[in-house]
Protein backbone atom coordinates (compact mmCIF):
# COMPACT_ATOMS: atom_id res chain seq x y z
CA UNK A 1 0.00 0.00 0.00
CA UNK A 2 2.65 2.25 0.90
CA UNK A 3 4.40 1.94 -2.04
CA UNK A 4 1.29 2.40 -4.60
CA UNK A 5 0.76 5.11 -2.53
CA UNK A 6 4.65 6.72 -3.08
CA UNK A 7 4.01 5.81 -6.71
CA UNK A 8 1.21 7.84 -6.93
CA UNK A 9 2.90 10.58 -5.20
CA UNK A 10 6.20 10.92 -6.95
CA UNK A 11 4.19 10.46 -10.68
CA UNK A 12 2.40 13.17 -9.74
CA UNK A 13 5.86 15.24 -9.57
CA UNK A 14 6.47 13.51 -12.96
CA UNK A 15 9.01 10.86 -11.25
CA UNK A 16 9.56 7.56 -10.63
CA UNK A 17 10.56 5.42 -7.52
CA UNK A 18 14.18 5.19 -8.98
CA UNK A 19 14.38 9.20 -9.49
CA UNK A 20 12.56 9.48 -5.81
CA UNK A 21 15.67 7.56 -4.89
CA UNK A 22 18.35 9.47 -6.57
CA UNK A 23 17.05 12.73 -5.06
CA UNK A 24 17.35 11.23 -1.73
CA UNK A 25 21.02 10.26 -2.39
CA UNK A 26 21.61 13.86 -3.96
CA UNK A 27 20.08 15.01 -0.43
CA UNK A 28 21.48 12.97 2.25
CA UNK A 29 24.29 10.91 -0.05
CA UNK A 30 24.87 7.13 -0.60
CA UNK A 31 25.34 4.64 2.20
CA UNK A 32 26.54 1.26 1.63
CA UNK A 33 27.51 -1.82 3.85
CA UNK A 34 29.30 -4.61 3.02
CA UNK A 35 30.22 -7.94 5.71
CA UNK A 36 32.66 -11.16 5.09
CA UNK A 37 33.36 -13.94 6.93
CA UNK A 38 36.94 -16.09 7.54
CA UNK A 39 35.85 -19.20 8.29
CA UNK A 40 38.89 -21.59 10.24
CA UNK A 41 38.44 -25.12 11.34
CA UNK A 42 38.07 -26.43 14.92
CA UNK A 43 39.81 -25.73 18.11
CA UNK A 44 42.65 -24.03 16.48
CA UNK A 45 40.72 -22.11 14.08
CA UNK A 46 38.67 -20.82 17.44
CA UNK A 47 42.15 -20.23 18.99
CA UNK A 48 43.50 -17.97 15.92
CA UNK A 49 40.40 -16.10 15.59
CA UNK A 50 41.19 -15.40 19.68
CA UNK A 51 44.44 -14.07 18.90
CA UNK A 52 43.73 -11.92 16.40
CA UNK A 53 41.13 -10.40 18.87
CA UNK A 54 43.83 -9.77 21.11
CA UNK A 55 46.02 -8.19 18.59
CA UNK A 56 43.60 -5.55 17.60
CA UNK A 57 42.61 -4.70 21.50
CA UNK A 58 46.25 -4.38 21.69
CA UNK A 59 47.27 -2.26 19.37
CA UNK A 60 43.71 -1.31 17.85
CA UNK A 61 44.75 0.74 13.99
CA UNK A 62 44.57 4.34 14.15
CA UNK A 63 43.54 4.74 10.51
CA UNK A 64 42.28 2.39 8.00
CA UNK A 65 42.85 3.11 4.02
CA UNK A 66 44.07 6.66 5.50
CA UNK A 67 41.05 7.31 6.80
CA UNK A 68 42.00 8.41 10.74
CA UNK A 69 39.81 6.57 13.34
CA UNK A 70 37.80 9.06 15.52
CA UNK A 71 36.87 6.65 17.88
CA UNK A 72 37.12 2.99 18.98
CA UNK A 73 34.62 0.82 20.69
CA UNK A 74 35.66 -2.35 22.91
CA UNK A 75 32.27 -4.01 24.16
CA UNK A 76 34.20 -6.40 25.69
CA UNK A 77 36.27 -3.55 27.84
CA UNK A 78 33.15 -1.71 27.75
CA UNK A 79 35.12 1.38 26.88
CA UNK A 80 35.19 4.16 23.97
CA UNK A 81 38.36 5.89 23.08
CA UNK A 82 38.38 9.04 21.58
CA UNK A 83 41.15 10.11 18.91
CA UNK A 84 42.74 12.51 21.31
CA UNK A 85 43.29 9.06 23.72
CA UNK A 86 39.75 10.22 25.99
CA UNK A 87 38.47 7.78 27.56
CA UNK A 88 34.14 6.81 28.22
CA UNK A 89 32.13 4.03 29.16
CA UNK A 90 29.65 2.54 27.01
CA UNK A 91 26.57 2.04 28.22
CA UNK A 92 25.94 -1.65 26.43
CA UNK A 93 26.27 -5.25 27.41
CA UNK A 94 29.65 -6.96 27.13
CA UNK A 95 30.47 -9.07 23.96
CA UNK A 96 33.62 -9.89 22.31
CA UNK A 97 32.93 -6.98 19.36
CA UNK A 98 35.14 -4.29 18.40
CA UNK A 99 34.24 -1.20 16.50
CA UNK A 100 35.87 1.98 14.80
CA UNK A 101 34.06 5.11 13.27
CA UNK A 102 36.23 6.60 10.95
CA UNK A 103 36.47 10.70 10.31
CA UNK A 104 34.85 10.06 7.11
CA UNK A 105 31.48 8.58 8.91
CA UNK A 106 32.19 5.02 8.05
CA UNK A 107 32.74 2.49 10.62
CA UNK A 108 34.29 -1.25 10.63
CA UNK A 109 33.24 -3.85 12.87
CA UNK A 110 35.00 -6.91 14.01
CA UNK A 111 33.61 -9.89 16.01
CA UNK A 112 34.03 -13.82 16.12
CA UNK A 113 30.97 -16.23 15.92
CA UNK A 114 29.93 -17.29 19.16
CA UNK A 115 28.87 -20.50 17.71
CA UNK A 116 31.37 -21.73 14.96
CA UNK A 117 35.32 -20.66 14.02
CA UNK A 118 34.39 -17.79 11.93
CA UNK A 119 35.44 -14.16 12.27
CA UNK A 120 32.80 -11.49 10.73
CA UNK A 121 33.48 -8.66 9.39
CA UNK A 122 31.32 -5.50 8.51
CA UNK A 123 31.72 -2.18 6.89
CA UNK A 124 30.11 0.38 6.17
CA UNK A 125 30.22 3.75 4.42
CA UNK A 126 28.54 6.97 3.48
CA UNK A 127 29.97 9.64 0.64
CA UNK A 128 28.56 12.01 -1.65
CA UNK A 129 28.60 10.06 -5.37
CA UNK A 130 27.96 6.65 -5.39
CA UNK A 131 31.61 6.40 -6.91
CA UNK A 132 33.03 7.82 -3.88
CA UNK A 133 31.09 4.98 -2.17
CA UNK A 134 32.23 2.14 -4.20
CA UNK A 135 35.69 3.16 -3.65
CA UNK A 136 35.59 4.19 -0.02
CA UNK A 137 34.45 0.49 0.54
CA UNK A 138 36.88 -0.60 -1.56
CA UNK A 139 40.02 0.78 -0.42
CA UNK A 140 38.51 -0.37 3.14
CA UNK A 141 37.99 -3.69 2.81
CA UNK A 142 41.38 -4.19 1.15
CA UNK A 143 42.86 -2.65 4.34
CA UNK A 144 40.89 -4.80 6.41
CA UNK A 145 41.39 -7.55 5.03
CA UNK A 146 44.73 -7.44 4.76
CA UNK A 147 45.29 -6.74 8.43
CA UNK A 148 43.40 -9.53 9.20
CA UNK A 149 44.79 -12.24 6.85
CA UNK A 150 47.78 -11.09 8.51
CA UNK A 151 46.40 -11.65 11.99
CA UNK A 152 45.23 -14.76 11.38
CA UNK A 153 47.87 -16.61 9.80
């Protein structure tokens, strides 16, 4: 209903759902998301994905495909730091989930499977052309997924 409804609306303007769309881009821009998995195998596989956990609460990446971090996110810790090294609680449960929000507006999150030896990844981005987009994601999930290739092996 909603959509006859939009349909009727935007024709009326003399557009179509995909032009509705576009102007809503032009307005607010594109936003994309994109998620991959690295699946191991057994105990081992569980005990790498572990380690690279560590690794990144360690020493978690200031930037990512240049892009500086503006803040990072350790559910487990339950803390948010702040570029300048600040310090806050967040006010969620605990989980083994780590998360950056880029300057840009695009964040990365990185967790493991609570049920299998898998690591997930997700990304996602915002940007003014949907060419920007494409190549903000891109350029991240290269970085990514280098760094954690790396991690893992």
């Amino acid at each position: 209903m909603l959509a006859a409804e939009a349909c009727i609306a935007y024709g009326e303007r003399g557009m179509t759902l995909a032009d509705a769309l576009e102007e809503i881009y032009e307005t607010y821009g594109y936003f994309s998301e994109s998620v991959k998995s690295y699946t191991l195998e057994g105990k081992e596989g569980m005990e790498q994905i572990a380690g690279c956990m560590q690794k990144l609460r360690m020493a978690p990446p200031e930037a990512f495909a240049a892009i500086l971090v503006d803040e990072y996110e350790d559910y487990l810790s339950g803390e948010r730091t702040h570029r300048g090294g600040e310090k806050s609680a967040l006010a969620l449960p605990k989980n083994d989930t780590l998360r950056w929000l880029l300057a840009d507006e695009s964040w990365i999150v990185i967790r493991p499977s609570g049920t299998e030896p898998k690591l997930k990844l997700y990304i996602g981005a915002r940007a003014k052309t949907k060419a920007e987009l494409d190549a903000t994601l891109r350029q991240l999930m290269q970085d990514v997924d280098a760094r954690l290739k790396g991690y893992l092996a």
